[in-house]
N, C-alpha and C. Protein backbone atom coordinates (compact mmCIF):
# COMPACT_ATOMS: atom_id res chain seq x y z
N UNK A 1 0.85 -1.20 0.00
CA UNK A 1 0.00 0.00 0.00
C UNK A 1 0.89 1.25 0.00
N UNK A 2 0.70 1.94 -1.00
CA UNK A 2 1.34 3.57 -0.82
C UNK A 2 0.30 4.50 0.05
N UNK A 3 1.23 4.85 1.07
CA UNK A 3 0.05 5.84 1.64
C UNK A 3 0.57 6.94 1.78
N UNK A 4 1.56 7.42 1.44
CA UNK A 4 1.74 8.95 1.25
C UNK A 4 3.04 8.99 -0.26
N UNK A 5 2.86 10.57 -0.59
CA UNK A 5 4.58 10.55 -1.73
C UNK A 5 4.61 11.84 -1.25
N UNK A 6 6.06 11.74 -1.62
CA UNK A 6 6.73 13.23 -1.35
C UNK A 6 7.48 13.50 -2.22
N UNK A 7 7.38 14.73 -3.51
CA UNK A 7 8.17 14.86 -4.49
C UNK A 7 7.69 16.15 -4.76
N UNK A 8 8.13 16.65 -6.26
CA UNK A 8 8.27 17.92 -7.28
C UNK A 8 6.44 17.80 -7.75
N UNK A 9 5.77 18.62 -7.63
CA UNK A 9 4.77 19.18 -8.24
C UNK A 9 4.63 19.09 -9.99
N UNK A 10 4.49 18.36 -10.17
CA UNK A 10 4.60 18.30 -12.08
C UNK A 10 3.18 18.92 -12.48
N UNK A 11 2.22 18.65 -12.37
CA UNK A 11 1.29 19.49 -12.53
C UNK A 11 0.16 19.16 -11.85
N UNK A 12 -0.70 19.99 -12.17
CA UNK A 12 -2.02 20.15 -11.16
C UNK A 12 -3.37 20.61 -11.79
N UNK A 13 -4.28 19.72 -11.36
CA UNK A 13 -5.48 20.24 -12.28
C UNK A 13 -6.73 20.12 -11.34
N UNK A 14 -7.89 20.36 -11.63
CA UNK A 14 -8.85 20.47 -10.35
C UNK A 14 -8.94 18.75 -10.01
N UNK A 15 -8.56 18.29 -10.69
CA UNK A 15 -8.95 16.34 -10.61
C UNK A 15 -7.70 15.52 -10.93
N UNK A 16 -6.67 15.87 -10.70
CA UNK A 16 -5.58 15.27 -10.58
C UNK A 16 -4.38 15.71 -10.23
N UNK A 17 -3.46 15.41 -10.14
CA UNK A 17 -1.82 15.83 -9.51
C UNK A 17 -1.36 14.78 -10.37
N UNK A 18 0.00 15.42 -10.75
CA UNK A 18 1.20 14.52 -10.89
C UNK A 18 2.62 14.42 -10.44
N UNK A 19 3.42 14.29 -9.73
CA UNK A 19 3.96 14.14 -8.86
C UNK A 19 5.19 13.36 -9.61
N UNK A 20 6.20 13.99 -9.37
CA UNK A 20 7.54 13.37 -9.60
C UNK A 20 8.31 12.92 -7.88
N UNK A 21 8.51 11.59 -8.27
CA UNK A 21 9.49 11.11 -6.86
C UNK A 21 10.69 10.44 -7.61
N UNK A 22 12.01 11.21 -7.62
CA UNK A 22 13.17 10.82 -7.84
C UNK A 22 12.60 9.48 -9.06
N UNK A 23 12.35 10.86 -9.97
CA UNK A 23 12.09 10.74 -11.80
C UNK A 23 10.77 9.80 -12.12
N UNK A 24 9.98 9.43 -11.19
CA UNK A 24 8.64 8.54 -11.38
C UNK A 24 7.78 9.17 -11.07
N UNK A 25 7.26 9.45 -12.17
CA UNK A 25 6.00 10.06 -12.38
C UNK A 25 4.61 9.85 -11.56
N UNK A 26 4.16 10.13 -10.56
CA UNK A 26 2.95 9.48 -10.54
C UNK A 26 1.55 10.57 -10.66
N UNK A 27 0.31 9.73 -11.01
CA UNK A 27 -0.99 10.22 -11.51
C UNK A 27 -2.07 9.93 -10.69
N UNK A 28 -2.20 11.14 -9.85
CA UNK A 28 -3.31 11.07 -8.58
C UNK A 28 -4.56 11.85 -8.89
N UNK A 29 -5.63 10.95 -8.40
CA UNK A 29 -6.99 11.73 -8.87
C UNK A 29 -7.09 12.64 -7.31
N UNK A 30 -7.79 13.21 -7.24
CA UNK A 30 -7.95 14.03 -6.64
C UNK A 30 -9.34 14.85 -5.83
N UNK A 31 -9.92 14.97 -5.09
CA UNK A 31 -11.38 15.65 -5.27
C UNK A 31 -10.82 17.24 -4.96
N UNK A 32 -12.01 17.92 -5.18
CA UNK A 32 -11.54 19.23 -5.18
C UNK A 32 -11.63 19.73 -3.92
N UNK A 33 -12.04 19.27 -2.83
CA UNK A 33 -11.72 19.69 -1.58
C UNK A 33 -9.87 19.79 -1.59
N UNK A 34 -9.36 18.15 -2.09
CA UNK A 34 -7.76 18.53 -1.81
C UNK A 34 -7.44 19.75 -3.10
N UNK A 35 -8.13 19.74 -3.80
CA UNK A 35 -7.08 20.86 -4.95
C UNK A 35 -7.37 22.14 -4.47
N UNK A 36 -8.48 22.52 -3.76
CA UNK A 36 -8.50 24.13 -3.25
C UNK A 36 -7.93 24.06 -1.78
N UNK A 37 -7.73 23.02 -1.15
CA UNK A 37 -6.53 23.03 0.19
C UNK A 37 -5.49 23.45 -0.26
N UNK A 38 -5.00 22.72 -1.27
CA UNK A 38 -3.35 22.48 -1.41
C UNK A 38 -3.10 23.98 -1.96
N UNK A 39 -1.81 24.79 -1.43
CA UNK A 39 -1.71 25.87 -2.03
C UNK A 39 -0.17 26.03 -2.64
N UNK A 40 0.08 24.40 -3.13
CA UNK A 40 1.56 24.57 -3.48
C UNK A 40 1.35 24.54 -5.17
N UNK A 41 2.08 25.43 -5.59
CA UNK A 41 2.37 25.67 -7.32
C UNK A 41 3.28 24.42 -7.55
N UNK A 42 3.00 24.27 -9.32
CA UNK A 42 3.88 23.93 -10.02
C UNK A 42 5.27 23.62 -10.07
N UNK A 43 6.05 23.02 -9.74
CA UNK A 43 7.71 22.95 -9.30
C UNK A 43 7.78 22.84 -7.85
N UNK A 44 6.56 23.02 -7.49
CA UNK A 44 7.39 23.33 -5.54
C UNK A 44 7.39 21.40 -5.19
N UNK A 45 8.03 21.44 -4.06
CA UNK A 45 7.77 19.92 -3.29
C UNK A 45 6.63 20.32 -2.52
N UNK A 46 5.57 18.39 -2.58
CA UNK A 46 4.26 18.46 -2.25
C UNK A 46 4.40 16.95 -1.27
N UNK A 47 4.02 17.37 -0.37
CA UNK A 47 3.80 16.03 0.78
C UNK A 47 2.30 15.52 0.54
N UNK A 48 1.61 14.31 -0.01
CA UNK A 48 0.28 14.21 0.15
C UNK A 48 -0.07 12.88 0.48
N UNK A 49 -1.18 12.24 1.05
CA UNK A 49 -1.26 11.60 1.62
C UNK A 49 -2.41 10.75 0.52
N UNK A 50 -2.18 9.31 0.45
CA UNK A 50 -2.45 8.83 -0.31
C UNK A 50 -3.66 7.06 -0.07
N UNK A 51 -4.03 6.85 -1.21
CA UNK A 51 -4.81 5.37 -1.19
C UNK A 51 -4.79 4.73 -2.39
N UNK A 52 -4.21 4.14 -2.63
CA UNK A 52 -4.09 2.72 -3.76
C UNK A 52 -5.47 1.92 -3.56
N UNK A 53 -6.19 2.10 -5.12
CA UNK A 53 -7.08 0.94 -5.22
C UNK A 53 -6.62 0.24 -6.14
N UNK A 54 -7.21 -1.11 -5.63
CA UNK A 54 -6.82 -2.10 -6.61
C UNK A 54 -7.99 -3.13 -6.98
N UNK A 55 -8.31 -3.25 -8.24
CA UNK A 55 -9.73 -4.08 -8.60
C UNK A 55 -9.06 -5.17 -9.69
N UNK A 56 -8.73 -5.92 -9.67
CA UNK A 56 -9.16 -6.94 -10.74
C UNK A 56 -7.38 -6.41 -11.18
N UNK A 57 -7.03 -6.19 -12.60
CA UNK A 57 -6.27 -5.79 -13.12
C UNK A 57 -5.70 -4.08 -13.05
N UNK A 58 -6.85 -3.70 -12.33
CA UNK A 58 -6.62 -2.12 -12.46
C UNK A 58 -5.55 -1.49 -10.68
N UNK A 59 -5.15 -0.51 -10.71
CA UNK A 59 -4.59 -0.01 -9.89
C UNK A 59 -4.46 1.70 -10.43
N UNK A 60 -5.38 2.32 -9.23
CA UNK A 60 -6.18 3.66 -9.38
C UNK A 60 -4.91 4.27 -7.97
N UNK A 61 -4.56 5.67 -8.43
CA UNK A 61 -4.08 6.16 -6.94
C UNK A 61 -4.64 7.60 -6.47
N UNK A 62 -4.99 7.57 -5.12
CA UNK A 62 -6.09 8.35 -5.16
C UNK A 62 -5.34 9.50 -3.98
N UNK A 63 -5.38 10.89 -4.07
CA UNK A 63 -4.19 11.95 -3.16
C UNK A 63 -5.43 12.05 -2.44
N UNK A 64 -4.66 12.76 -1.35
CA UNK A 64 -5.77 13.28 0.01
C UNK A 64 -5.11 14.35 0.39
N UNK A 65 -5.27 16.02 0.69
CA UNK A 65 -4.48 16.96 1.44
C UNK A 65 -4.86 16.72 2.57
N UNK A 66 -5.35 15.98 3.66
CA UNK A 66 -5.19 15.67 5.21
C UNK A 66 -5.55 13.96 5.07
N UNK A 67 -5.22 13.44 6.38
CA UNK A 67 -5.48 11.93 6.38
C UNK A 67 -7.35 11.57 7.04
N UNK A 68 -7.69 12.81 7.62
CA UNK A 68 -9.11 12.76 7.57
C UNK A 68 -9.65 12.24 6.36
N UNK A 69 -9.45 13.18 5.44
CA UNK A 69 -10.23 13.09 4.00
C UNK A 69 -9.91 11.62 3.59
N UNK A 70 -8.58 11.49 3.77
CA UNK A 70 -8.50 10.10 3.20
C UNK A 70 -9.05 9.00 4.05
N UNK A 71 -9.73 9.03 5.33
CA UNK A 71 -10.15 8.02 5.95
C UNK A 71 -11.94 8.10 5.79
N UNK A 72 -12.63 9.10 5.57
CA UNK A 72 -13.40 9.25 5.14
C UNK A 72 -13.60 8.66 3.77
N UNK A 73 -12.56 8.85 2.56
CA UNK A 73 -12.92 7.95 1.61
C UNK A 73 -12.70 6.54 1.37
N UNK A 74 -11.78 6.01 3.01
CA UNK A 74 -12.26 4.52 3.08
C UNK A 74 -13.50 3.77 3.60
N UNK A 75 -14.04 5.08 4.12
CA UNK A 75 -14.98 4.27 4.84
C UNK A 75 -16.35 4.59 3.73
N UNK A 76 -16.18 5.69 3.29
CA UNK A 76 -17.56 5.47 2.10
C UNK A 76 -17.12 4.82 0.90
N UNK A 77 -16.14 4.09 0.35
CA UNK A 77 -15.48 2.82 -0.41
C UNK A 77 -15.92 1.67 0.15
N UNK A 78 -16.28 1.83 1.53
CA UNK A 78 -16.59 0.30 1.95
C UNK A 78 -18.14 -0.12 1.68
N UNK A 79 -18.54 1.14 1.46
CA UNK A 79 -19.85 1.22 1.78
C UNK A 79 -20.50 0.42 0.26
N UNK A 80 -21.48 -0.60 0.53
CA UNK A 80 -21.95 -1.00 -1.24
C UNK A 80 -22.47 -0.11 -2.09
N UNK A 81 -22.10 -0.47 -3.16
CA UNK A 81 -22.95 0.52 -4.60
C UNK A 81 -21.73 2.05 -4.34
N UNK A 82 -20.71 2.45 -3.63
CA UNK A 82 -19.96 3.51 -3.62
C UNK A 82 -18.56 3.25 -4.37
N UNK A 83 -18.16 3.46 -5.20
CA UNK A 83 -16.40 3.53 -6.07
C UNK A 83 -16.17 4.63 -5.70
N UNK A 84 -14.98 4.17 -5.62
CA UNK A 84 -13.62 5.47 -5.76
C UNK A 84 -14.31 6.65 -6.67
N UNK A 85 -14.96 6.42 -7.48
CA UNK A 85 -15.52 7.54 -8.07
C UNK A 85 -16.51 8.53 -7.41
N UNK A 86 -17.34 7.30 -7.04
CA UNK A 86 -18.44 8.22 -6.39
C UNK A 86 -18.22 8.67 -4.91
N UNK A 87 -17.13 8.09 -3.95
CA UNK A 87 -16.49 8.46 -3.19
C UNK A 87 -15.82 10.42 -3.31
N UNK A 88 -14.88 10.31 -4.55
CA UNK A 88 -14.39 11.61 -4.97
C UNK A 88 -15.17 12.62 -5.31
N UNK A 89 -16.45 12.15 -5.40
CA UNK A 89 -17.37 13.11 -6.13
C UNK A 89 -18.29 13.82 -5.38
N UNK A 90 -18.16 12.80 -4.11
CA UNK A 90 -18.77 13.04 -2.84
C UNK A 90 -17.93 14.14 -1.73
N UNK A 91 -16.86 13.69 -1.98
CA UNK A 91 -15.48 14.81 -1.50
C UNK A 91 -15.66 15.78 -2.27
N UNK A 92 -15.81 16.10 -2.86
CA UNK A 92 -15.58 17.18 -4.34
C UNK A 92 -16.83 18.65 -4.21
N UNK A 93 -18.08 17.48 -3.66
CA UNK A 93 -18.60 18.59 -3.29
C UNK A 93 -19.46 18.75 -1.63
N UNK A 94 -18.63 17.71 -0.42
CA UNK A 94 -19.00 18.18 0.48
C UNK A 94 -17.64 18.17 1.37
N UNK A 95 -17.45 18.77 2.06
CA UNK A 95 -16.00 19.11 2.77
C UNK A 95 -16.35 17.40 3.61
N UNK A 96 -14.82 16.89 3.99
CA UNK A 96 -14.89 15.76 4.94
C UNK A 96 -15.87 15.60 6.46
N UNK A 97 -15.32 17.44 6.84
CA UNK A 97 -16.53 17.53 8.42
C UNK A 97 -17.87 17.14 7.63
N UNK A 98 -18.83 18.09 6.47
CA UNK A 98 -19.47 18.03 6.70
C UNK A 98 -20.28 16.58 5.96
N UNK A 99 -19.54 15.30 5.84
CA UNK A 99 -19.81 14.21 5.06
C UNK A 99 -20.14 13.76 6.86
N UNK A 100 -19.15 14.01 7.82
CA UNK A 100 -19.04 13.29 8.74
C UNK A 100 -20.30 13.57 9.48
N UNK A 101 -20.54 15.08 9.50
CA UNK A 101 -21.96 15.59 9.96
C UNK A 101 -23.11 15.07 9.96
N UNK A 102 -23.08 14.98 9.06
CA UNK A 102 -24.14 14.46 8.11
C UNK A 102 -24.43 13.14 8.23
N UNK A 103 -23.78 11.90 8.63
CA UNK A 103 -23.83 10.89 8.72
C UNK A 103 -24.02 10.79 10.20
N UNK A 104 -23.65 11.35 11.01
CA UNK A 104 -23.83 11.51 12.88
C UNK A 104 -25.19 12.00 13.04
N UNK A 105 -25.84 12.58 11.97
CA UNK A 105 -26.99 13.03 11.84
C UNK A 105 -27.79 12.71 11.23
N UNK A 106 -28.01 11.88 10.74
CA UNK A 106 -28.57 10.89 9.57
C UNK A 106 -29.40 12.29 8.83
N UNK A 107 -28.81 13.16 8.33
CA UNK A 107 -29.25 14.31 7.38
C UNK A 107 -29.24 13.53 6.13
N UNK A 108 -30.53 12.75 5.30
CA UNK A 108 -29.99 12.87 4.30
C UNK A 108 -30.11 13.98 2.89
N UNK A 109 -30.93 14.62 3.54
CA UNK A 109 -31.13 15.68 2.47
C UNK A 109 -29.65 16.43 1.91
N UNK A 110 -28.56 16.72 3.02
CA UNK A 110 -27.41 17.19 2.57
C UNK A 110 -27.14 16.60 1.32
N UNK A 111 -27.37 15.09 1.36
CA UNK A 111 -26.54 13.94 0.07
C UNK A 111 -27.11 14.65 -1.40
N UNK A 112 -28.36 15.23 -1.14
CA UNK A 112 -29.05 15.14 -2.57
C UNK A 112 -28.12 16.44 -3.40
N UNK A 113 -27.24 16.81 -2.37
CA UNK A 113 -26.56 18.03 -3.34
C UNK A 113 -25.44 17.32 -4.39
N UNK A 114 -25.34 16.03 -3.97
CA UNK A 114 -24.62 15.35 -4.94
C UNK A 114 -24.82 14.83 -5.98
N UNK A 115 -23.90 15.13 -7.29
CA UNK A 115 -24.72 14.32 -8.93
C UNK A 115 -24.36 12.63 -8.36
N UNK A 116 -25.08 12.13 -8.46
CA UNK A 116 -25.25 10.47 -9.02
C UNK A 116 -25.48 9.67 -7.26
N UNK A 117 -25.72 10.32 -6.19
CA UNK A 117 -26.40 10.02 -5.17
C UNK A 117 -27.66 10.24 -5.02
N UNK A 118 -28.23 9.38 -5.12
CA UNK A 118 -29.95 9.12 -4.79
C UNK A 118 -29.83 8.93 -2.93
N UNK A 119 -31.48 9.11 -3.20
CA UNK A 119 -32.04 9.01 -1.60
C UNK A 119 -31.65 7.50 -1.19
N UNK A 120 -31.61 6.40 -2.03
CA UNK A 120 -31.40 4.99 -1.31
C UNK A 120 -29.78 4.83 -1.48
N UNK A 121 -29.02 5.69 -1.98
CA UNK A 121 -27.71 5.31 -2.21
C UNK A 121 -27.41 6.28 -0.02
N UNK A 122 -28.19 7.37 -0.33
CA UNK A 122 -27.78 8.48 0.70
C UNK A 122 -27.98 7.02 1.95
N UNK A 123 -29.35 6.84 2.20
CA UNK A 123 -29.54 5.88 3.28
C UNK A 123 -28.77 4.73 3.50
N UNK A 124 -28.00 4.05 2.76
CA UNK A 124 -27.17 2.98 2.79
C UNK A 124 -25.89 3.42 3.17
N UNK A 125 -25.75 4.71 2.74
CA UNK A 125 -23.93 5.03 3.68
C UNK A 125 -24.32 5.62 5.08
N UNK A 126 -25.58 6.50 5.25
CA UNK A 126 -25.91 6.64 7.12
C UNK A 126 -25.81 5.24 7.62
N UNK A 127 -26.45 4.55 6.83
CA UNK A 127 -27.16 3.13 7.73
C UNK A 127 -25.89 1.92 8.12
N UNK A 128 -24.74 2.15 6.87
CA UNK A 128 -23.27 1.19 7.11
C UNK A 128 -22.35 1.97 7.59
N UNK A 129 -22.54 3.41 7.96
CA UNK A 129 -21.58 4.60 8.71
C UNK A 129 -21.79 5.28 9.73
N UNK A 130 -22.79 4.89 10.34
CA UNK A 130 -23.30 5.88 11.60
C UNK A 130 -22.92 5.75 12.90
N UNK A 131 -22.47 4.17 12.79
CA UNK A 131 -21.69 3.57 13.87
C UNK A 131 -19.86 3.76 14.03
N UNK A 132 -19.84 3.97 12.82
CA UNK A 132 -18.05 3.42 12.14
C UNK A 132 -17.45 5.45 12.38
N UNK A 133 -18.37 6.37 11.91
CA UNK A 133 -18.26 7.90 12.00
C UNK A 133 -18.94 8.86 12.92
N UNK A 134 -18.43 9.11 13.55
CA UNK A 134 -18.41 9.67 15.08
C UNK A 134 -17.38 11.47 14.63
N UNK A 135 -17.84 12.76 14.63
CA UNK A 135 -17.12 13.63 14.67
C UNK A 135 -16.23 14.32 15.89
N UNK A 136 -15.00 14.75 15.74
CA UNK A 136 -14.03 14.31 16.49
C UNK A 136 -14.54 15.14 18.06
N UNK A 137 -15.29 16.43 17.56
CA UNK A 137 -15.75 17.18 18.95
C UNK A 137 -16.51 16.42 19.88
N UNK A 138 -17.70 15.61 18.98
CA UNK A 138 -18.54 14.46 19.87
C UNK A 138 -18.01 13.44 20.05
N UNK A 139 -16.71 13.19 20.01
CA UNK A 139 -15.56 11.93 20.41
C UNK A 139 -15.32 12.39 22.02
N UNK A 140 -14.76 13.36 22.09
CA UNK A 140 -14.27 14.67 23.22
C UNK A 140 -15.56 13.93 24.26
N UNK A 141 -16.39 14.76 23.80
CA UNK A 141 -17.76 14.70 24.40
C UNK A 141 -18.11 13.44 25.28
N UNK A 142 -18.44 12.63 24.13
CA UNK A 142 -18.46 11.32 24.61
C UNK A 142 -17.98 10.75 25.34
N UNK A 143 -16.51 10.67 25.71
CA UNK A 143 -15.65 10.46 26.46
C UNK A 143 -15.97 10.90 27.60
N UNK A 144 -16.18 12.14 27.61
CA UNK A 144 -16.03 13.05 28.87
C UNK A 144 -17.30 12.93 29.72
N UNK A 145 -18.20 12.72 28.68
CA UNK A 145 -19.68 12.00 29.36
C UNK A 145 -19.34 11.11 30.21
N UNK A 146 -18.76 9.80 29.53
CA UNK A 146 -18.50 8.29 29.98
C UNK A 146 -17.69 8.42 31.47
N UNK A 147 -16.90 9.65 31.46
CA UNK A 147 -15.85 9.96 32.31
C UNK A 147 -16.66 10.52 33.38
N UNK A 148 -17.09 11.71 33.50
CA UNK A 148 -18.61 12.19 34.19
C UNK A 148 -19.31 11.19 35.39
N UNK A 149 -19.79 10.13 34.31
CA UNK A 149 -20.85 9.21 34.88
C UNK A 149 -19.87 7.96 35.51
N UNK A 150 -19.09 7.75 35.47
CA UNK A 150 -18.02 7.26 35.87
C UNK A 150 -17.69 7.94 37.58
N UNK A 151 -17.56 8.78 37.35
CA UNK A 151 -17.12 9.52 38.82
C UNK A 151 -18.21 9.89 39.82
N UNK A 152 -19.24 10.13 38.96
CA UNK A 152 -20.75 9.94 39.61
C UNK A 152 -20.78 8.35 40.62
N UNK A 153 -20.90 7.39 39.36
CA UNK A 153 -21.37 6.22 40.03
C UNK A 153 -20.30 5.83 41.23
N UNK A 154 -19.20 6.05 41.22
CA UNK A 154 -18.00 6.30 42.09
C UNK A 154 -18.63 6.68 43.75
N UNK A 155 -18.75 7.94 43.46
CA UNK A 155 -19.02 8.68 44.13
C UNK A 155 -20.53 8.04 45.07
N UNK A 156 -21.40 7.67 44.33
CA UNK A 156 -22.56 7.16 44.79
C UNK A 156 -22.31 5.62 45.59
N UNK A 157 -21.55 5.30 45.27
CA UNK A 157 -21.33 3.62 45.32
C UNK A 157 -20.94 3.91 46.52
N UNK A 158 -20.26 4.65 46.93
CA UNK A 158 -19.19 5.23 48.24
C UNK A 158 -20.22 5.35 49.37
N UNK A 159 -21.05 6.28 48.78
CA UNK A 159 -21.91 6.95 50.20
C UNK A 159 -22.58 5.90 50.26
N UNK A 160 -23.49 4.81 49.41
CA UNK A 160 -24.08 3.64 49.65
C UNK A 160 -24.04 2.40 50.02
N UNK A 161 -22.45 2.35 50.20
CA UNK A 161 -21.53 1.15 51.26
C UNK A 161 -21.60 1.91 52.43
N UNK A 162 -21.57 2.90 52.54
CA UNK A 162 -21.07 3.64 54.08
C UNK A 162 -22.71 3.75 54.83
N UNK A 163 -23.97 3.84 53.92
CA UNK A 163 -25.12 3.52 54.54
C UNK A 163 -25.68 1.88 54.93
N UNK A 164 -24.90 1.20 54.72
CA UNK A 164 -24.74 -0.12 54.92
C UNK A 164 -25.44 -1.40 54.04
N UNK A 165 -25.49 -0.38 52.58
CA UNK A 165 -26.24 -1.31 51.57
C UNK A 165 -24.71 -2.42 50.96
N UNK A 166 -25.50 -3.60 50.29
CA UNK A 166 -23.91 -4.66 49.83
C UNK A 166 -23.54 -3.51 47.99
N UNK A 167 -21.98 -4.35 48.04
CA UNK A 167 -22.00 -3.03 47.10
C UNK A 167 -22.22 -3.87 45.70
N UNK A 168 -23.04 -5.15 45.55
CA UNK A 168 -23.27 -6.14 44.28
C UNK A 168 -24.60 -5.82 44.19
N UNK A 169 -25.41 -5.83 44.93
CA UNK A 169 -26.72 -4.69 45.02
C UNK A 169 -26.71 -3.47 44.28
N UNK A 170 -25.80 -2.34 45.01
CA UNK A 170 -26.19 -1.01 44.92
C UNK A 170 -25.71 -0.67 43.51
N UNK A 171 -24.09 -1.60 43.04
CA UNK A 171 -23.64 -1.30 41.39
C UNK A 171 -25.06 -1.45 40.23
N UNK A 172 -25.90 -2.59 40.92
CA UNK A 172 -27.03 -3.00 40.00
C UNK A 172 -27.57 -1.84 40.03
N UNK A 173 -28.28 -1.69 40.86
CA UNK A 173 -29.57 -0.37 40.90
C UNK A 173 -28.52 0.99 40.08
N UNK A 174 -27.39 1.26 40.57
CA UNK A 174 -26.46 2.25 40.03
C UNK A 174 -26.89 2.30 38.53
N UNK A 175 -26.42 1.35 37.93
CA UNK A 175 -26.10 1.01 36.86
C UNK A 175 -28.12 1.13 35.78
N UNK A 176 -28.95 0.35 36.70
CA UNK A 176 -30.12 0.96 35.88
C UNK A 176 -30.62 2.31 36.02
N UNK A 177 -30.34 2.78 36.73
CA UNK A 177 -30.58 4.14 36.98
C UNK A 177 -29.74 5.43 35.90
N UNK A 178 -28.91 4.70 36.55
CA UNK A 178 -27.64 5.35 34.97
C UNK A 178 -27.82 5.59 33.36
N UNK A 179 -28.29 4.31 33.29
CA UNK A 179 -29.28 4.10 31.93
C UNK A 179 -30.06 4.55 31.52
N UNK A 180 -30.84 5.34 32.31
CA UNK A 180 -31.90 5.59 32.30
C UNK A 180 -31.93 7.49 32.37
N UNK A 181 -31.11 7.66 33.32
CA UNK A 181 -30.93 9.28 33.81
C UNK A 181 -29.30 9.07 33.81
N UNK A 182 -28.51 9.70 33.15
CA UNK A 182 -27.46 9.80 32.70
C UNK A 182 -26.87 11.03 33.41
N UNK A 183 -27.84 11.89 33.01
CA UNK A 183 -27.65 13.24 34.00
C UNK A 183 -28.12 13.35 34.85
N UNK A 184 -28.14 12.72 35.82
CA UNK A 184 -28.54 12.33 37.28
C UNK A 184 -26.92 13.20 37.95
N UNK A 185 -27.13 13.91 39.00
CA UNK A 185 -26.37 14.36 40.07
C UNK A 185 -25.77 13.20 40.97
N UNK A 186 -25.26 13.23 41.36
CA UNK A 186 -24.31 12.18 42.71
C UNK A 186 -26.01 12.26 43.85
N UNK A 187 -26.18 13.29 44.16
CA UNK A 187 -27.01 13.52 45.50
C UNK A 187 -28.43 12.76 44.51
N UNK A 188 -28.63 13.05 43.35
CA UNK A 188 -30.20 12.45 43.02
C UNK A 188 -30.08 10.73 43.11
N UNK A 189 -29.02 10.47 42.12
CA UNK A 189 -28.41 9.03 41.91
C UNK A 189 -28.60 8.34 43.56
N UNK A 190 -28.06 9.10 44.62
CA UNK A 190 -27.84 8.12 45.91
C UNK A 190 -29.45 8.02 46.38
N UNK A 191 -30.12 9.09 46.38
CA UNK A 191 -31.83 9.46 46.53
C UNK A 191 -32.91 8.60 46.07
N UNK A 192 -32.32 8.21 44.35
CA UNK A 192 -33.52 7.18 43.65
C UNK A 192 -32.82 5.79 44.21
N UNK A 193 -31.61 5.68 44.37
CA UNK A 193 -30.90 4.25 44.84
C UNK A 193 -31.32 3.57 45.86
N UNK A 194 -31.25 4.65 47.05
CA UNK A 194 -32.07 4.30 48.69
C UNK A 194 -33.39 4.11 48.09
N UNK A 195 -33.94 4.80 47.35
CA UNK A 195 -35.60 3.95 47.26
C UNK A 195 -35.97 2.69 46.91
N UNK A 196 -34.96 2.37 45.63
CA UNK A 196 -34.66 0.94 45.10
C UNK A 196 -34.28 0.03 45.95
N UNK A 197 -33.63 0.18 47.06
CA UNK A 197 -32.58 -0.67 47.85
C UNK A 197 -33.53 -0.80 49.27
């Protein structure tokens, strides 16, 4: 797998690069998200980050200006009825955040701004991506939730051994309660627990 080149700028067009690496030419398609990123001219050295497809006899190489973009177009490649084509075309005219948006949101109306995505093509990449694409702020989030409720149930478990409940009991009730009210306080959490217990 080539996943990045680093060479001389040979030329540049809204849908491809060509790229010299110590005299080998190479021919990268491109979507136009990376060609209006990239702000290196003609002759300069270009670092870009890359994906080799390979089908049958063919071998396609496809540039990325960040490794987001390029992980985004593995995961809608995986997706059925999507090629490298319709992948790029999908880059081309929605930035990577907002592909990712969009799929965390099962928006599919965004998709219809795309030529050759239909409404059942749109629903089949939410429906094989919604799990797999997570945007990186609601990663943060998430975490910090998990982390949150974590120190909560901590916290609760504590004062509810020290009231003399067993603590294989009180994790249970903890734990459905949790499920249920997420944003539950330490003081509410120990409150609905003693009622359960």
């Amino acid at each position: 797998m080539i996943t990045h080149l680093r060479g001389k700028l040979v030329e540049k067009n809204q849908s491809y690069l060509i790229i010299d690496c110590h005299g080998v030419g190479y021919y990268i398609y491109i979507s136009s998200y990376t060609y209006s990123s990239l702000k290196k001219e003609v002759g300069e050295n270009i670092y870009i980050y890359t994906f080799l497809f390979m089908k049958e006899n063919q071998k396609v190489l496809y540039g990325f200006f960040d490794k987001k973009e390029r992980n985004i177009f593995s995961y809608l490649i995986s997706v059925n009825s999507i090629g490298p084509s319709s992948a790029i075309t999908l880059l081309s005219t929605l930035t990577p955040n907002k592909i990712e948006e969009s799929i965390y949101k099962e928006d599919i109306k965004v998709f219809d701004k795309v030529k050759g995505i239909g409404k059942k093509t749109a629903q089949r990449i939410i429906l094989e991506l919604k799990d797999k694409i997570i945007p990186a702020e609601k990663k943060q989030n998430h975490v910090k939730i998990i982390e949150d409720v974590g120190l909560i149930k901590k916290d609760a478990l504590s004062a509810l051994i020290v009231l003399g409940f067993s603590v294989k009991e009180s994790e249970k009730v903890l734990d459905n309660i949790l499920n249920k009210h997420p944003e539950f306080s330490v003081e509410n959490l120990i409150k609905e627990s003693i009622k359960k217990l």
